[in-house]
Each structure stands twice: as C-alpha cells, then as structure tokens.
C-alpha atoms as a PDB file:
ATOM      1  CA  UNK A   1      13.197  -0.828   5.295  1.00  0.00           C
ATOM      2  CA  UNK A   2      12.082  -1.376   8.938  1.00  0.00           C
ATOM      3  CA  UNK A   3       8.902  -2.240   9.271  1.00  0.00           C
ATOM      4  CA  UNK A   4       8.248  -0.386  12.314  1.00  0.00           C
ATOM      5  CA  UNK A   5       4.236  -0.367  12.707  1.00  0.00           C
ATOM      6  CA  UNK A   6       4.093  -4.124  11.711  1.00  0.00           C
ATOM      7  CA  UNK A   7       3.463  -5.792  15.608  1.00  0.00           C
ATOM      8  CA  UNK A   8       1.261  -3.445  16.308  1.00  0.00           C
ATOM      9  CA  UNK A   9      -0.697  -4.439  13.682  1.00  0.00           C
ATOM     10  CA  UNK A  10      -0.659  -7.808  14.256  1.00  0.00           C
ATOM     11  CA  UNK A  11      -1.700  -7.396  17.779  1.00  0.00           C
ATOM     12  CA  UNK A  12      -5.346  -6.493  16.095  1.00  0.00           C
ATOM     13  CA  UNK A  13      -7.278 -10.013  14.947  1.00  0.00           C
ATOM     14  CA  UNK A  14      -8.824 -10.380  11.710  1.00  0.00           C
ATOM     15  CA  UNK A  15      -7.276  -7.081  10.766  1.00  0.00           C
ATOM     16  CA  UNK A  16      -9.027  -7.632   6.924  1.00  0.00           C
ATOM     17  CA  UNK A  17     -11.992  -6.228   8.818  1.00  0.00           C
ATOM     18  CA  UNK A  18     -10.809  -4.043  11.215  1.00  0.00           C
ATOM     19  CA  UNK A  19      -8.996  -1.347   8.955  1.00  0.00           C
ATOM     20  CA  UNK A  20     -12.201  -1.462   6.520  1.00  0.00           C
ATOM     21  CA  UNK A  21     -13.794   0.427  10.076  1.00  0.00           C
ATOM     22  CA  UNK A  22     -12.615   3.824  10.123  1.00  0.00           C
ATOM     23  CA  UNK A  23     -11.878   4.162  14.028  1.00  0.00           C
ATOM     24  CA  UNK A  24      -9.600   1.204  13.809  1.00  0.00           C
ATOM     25  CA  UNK A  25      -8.044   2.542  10.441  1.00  0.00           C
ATOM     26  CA  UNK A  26      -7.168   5.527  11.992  1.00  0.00           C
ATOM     27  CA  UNK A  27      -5.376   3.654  14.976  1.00  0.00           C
ATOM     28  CA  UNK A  28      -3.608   1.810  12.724  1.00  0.00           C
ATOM     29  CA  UNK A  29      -2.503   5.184  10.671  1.00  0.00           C
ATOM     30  CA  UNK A  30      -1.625   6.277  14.176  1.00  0.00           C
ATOM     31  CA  UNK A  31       0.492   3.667  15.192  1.00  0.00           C
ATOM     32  CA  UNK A  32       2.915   3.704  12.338  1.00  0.00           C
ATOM     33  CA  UNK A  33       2.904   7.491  12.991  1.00  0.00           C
ATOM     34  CA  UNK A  34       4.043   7.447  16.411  1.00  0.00           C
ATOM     35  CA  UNK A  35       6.620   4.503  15.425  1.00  0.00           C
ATOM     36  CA  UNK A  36       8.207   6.343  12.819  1.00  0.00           C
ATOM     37  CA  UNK A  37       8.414   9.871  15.287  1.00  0.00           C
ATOM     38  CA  UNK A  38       9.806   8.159  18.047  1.00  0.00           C
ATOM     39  CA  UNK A  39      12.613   5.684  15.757  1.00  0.00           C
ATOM     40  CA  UNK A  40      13.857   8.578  13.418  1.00  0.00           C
ATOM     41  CA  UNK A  41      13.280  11.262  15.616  1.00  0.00           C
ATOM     42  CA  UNK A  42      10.494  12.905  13.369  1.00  0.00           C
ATOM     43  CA  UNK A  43       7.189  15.192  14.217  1.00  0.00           C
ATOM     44  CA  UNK A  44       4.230  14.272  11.745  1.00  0.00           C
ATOM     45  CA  UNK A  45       1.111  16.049  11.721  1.00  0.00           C
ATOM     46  CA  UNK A  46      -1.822  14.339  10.253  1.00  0.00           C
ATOM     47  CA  UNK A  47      -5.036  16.236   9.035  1.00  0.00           C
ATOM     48  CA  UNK A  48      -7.377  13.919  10.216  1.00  0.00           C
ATOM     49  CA  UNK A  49      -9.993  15.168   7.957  1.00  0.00           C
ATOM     50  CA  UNK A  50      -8.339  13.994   4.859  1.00  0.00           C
ATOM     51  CA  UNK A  51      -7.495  10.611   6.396  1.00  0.00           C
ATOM     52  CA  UNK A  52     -10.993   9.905   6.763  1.00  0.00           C
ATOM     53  CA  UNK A  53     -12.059  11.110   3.062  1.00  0.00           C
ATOM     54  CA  UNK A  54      -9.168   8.605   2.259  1.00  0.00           C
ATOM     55  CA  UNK A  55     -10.520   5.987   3.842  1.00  0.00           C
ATOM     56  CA  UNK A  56     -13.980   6.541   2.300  1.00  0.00           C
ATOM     57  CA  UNK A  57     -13.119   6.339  -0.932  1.00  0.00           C
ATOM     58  CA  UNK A  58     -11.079   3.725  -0.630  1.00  0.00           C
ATOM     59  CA  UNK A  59     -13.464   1.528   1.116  1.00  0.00           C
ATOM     60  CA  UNK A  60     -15.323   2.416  -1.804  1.00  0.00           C
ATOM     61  CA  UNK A  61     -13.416   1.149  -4.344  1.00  0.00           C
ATOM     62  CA  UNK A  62     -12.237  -2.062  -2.798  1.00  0.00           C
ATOM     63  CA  UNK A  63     -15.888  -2.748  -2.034  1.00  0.00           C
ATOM     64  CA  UNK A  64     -16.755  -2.450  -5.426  1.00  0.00           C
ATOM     65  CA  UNK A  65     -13.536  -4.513  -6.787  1.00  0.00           C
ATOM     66  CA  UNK A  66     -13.684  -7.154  -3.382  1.00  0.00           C
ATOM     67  CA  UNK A  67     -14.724 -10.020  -5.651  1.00  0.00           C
ATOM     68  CA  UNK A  68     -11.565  -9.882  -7.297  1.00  0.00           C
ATOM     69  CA  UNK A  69     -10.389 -11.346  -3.734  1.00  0.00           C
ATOM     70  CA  UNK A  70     -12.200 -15.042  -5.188  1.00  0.00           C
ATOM     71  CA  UNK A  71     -10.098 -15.013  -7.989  1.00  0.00           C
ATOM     72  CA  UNK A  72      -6.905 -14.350  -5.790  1.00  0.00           C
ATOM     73  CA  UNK A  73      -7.331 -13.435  -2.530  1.00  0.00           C
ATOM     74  CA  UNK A  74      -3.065 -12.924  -2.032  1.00  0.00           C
ATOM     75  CA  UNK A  75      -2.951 -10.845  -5.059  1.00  0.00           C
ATOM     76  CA  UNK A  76      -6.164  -8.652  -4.111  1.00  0.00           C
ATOM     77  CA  UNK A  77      -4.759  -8.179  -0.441  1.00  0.00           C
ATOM     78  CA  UNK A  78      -1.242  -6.399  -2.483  1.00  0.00           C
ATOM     79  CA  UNK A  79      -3.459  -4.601  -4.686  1.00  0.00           C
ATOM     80  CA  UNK A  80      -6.153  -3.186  -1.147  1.00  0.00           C
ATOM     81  CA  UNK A  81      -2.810  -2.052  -0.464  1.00  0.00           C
ATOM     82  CA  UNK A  82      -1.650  -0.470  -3.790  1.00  0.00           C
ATOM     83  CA  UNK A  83      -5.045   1.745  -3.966  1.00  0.00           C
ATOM     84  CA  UNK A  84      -4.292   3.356  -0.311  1.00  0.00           C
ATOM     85  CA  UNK A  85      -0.936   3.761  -0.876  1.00  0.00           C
ATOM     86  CA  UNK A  86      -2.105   5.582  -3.990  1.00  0.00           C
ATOM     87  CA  UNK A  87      -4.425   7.578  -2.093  1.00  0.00           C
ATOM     88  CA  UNK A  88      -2.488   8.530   0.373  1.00  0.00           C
ATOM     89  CA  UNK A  89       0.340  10.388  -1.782  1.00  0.00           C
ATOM     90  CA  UNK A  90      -2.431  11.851  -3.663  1.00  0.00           C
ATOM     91  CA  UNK A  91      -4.254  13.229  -0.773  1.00  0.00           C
ATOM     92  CA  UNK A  92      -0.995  13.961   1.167  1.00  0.00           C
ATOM     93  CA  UNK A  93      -2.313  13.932   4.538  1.00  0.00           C
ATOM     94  CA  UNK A  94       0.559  13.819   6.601  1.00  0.00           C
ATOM     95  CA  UNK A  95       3.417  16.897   7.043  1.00  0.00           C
ATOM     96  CA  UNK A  96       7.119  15.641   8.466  1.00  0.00           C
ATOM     97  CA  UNK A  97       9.410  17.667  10.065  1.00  0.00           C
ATOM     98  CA  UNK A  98      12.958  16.681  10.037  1.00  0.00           C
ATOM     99  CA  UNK A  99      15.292  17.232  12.933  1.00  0.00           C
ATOM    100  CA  UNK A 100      18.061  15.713  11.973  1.00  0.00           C
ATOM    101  CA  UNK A 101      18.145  14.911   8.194  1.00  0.00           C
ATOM    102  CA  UNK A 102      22.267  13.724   8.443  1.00  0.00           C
ATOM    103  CA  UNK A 103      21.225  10.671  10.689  1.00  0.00           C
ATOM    104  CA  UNK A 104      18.582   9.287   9.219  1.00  0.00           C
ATOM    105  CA  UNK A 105      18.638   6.345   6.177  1.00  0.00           C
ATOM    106  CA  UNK A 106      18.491   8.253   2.455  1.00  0.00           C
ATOM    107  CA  UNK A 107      14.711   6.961   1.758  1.00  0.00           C
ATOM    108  CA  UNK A 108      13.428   8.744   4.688  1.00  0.00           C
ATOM    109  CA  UNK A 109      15.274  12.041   4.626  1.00  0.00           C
ATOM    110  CA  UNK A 110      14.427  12.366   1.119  1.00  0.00           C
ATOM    111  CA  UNK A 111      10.678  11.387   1.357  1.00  0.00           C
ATOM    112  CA  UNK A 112       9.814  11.569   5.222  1.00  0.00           C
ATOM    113  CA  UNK A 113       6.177  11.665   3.964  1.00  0.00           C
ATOM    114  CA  UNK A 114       6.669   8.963   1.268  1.00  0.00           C
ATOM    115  CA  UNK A 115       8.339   6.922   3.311  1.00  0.00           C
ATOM    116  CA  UNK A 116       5.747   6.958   5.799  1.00  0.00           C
ATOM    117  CA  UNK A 117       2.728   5.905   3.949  1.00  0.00           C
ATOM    118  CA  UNK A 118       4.824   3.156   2.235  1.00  0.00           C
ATOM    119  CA  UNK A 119       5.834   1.852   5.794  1.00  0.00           C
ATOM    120  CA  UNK A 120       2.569   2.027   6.537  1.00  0.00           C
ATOM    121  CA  UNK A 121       0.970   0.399   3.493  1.00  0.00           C
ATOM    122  CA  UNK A 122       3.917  -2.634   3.726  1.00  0.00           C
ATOM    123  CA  UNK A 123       2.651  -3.205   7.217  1.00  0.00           C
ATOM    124  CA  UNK A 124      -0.751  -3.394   6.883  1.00  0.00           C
ATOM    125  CA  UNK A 125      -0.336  -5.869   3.376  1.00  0.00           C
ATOM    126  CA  UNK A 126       2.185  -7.729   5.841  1.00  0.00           C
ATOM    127  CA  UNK A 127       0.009  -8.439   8.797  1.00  0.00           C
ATOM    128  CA  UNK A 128      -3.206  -9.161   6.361  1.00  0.00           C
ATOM    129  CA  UNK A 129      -1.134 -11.672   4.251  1.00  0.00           C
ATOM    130  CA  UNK A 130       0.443 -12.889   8.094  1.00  0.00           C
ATOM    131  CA  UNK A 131      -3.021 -13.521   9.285  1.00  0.00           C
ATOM    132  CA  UNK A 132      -4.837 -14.956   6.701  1.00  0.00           C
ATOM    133  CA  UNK A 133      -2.053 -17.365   5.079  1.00  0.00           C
ATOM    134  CA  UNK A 134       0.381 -17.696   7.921  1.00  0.00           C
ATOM    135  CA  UNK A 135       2.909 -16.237   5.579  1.00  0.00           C
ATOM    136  CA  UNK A 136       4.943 -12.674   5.640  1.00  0.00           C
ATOM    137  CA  UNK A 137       5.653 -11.415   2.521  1.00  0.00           C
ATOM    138  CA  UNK A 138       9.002 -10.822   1.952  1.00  0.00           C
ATOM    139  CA  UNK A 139      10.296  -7.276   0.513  1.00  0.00           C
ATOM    140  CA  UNK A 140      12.759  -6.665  -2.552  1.00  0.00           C
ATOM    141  CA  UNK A 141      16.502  -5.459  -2.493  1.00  0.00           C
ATOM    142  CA  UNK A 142      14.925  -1.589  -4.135  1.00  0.00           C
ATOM    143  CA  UNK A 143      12.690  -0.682  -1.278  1.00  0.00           C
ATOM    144  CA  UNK A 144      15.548   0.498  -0.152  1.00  0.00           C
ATOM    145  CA  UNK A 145      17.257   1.902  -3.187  1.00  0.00           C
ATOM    146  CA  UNK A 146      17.559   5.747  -3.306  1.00  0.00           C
ATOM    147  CA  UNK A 147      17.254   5.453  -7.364  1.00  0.00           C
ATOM    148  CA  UNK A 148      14.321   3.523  -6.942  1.00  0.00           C
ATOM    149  CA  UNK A 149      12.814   6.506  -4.465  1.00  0.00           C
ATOM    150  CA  UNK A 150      13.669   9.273  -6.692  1.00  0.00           C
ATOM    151  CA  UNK A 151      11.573   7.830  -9.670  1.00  0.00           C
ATOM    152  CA  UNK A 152       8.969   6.767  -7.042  1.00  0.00           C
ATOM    153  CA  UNK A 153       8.682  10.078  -5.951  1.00  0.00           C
ATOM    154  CA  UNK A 154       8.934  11.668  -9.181  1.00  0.00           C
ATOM    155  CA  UNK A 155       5.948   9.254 -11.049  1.00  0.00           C
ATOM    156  CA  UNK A 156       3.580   9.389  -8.554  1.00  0.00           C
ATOM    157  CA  UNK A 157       3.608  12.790  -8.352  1.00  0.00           C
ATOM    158  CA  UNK A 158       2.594  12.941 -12.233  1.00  0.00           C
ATOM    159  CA  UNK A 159       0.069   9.760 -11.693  1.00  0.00           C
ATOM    160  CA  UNK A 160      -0.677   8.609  -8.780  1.00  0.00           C
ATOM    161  CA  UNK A 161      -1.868   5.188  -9.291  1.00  0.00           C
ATOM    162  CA  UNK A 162       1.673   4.192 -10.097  1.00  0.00           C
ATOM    163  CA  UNK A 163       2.250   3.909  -6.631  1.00  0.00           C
ATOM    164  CA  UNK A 164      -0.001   0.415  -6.774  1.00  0.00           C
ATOM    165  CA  UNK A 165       3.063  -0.470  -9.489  1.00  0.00           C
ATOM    166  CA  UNK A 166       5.517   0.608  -7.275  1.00  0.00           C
ATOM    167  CA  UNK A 167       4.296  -1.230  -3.635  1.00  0.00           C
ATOM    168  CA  UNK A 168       4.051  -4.390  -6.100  1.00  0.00           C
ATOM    169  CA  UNK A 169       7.606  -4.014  -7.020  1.00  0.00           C
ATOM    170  CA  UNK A 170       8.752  -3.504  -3.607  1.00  0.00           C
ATOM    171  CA  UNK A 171       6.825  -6.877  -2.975  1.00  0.00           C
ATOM    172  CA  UNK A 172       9.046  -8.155  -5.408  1.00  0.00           C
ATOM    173  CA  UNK A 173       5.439  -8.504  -8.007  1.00  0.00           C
ATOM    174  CA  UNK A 174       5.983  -7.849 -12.002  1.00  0.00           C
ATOM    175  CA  UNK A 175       4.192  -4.590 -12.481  1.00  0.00           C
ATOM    176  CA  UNK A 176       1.570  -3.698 -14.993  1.00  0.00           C
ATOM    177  CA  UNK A 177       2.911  -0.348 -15.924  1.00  0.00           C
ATOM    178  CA  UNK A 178       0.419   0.260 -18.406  1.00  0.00           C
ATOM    179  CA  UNK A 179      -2.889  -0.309 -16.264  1.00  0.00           C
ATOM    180  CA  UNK A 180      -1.437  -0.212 -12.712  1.00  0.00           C
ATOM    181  CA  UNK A 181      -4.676   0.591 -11.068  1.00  0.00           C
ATOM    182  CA  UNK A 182      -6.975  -2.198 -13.060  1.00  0.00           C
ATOM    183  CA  UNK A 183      -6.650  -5.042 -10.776  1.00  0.00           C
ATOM    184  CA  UNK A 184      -8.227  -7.504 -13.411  1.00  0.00           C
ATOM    185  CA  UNK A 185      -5.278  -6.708 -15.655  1.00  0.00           C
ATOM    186  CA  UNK A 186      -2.913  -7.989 -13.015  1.00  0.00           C
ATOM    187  CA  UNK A 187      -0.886 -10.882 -13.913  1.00  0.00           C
ATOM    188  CA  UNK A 188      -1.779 -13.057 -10.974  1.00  0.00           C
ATOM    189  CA  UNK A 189      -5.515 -12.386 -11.352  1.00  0.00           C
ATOM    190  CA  UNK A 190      -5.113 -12.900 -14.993  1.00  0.00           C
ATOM    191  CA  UNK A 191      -3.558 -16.339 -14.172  1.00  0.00           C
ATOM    192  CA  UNK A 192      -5.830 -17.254 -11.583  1.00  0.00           C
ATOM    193  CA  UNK A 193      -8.855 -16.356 -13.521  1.00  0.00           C
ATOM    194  CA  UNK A 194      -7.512 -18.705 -16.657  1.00  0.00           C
ATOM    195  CA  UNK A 195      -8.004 -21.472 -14.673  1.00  0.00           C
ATOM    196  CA  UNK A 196     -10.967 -21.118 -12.788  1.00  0.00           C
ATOM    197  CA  UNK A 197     -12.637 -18.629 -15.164  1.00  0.00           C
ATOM    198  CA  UNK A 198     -14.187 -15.913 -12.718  1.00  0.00           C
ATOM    199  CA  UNK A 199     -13.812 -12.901 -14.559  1.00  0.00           C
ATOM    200  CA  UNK A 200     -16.765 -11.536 -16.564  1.00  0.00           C
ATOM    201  CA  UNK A 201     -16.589 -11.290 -20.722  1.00  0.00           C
ATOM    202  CA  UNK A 202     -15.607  -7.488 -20.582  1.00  0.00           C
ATOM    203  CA  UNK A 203     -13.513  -7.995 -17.540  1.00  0.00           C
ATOM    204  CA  UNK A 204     -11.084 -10.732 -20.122  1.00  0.00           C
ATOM    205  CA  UNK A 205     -11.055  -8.193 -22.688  1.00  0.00           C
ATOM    206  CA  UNK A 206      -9.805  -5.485 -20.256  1.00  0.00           C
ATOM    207  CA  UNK A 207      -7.448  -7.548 -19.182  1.00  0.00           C
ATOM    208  CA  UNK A 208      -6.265  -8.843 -23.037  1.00  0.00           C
ATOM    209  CA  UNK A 209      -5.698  -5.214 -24.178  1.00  0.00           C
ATOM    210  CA  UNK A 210      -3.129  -4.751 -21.409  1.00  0.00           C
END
C-alpha cells in the first residue's frame, strides 16, 4: 500500500493534538483525499457534515479511554486509529468514482472508499507513532492481499468495530477478535498493565473474560 497522505502529515508538529481539533482533522482528511484523486486518477466527494459528527464522537470516545495511553501509549496510538477507521466505514462519508478501474492496484478498485479511509487511518497512526517515538511502523505482507480485502470488506460491513481488528493486523498486531473495540482487552495493554498495574479491578476482569 502507498502511503500517499503520510508527508503531509508529518509536515504538521505534534500532530497527537492537532487532529483531536476539528479544522486540522479535516485538513488532514483532505489531504489524503486529494493524494489519492490525483495518484489513481479518482474523484471523491466528502459530506463534510458527517466527517465532523465523526470526529465528535470519536474525540469522544478516545477522551474518555485516553488514560489507556499511560498504560501503553504505542498501543493506544494503533487503537485512536482503529476507532476512526471504524467510524469512518460506518458513517461512510466519502463517495469514489472510478475512471479507470483496469489500471488501478486490486485493493483500490475493489474498495475505492475502503481503501481510502485505511490509507488515511495508516497515515495518521504512522506520523503519530513517527513523531512521538521516532519510529514508523512498519505494515504487513496482507494490507495488500485482495483475500484479506474481501473479508475486510465483508466483516465490517456486518460489525464495524472489526475494522480496529483489521488496521491492527495490517500493523502486523495479534487481534482480539472477540472484543476488538475494548482497548483494555488488548494484548499489549493487558501486558503492560501486568507489570505496572494501571488498570482498575473491573477493567482486569474485562480484560480476563476475553
């Protein structure tokens, strides 16, 4: 997978911050937008209406879950991502149109729309992970495996919050199938927590029954 939007991204400082603002959010949305168009030959729409509602509630819910980022800050960055990429294929904000489906790679003529909020979603976990541990993340072999897509496509479209399972396999990450959208029932933060013990009581039996 190219990640097309990724220096554009980085061009932004302390972009942890910047894409929990909803002006700069939108720019980076943008950005990977116009990248994608102009590499693949594409023309995306965007209701920008439903981009902000996704942002909302997102913001929302890593606000509320942003102390998980103590326990492991790497792993919560993966999961920030996870939750929009979730959001995004539920809310479905974005329309492609396809000019010329023969030329492109199988991933994005089969899911233009997919494949552009995963792009986007890889990016912005990318830069994040870039800027705050001087480290890239590196992607697995089935990001760009058309088997992989069609079940990709397929699950998420029954349940949504796989997609959180899916970005962490295309991280290379073991996924928790079972409770894909419980952070605290994520391997790494179920590791971290053992040895510094940060989750609460109920949070350890959440994460015990997965």
């Amino acid at each position: 997978m190219e990640i097309l939007s990724q220096d554009e991204m980085n061009a932004l400082p302390d972009l942890t911050h910047r894409l929990r603002q909803l002006r700069w959010f939108r720019r980076a949305f943008g950005s990977c937008v116009e990248a994608l168009d102009k590499r693949y030959g594409l023309q995306t729409k965007v209701d920008d209406e439903v981009l902000a509602q996704i942002f909302i509630d997102w913001a929302e819910t890593i606000e509320q879950k942003k102390r998980l980022a103590l326990v492991d800050r790497s792993d919560f960055i993966k999961f920030s991502g996870g939750k929009m990429l979730q959001a995004l294929i539920k809310a479905n904000p974005a329309s492609v149109q396809l000019h010329n489906r023969d030329s492109l790679p199988e991933t994005v003529a089969f899911w233009p729309e997919g494949f552009l909020y995963t792009n986007f979603c890889i990016s912005a976990v990318n830069v994040v992970h870039l800027q705050e541990f001087g480290q890239a993340l590196a992607l697995a072999e089935s990001v760009d495996e058309i088997r992989t897509w069609w079940s990709f496509r397929e699950n998420t479209q029954e349940m949504p919050a796989y997609a959180i399972a899916f970005l962490d396999r295309f991280f290379g990450i073991e996924p928790n199938w079972a409770f894909p959208d419980l952070p605290e029932a994520r391997a790494a933060m179920i590791e971290a927590a053992s040895h510094r013990n940060l989750l609460s009581t109920d949070e350890k039996l959440a994460s015990s029954d997965s």
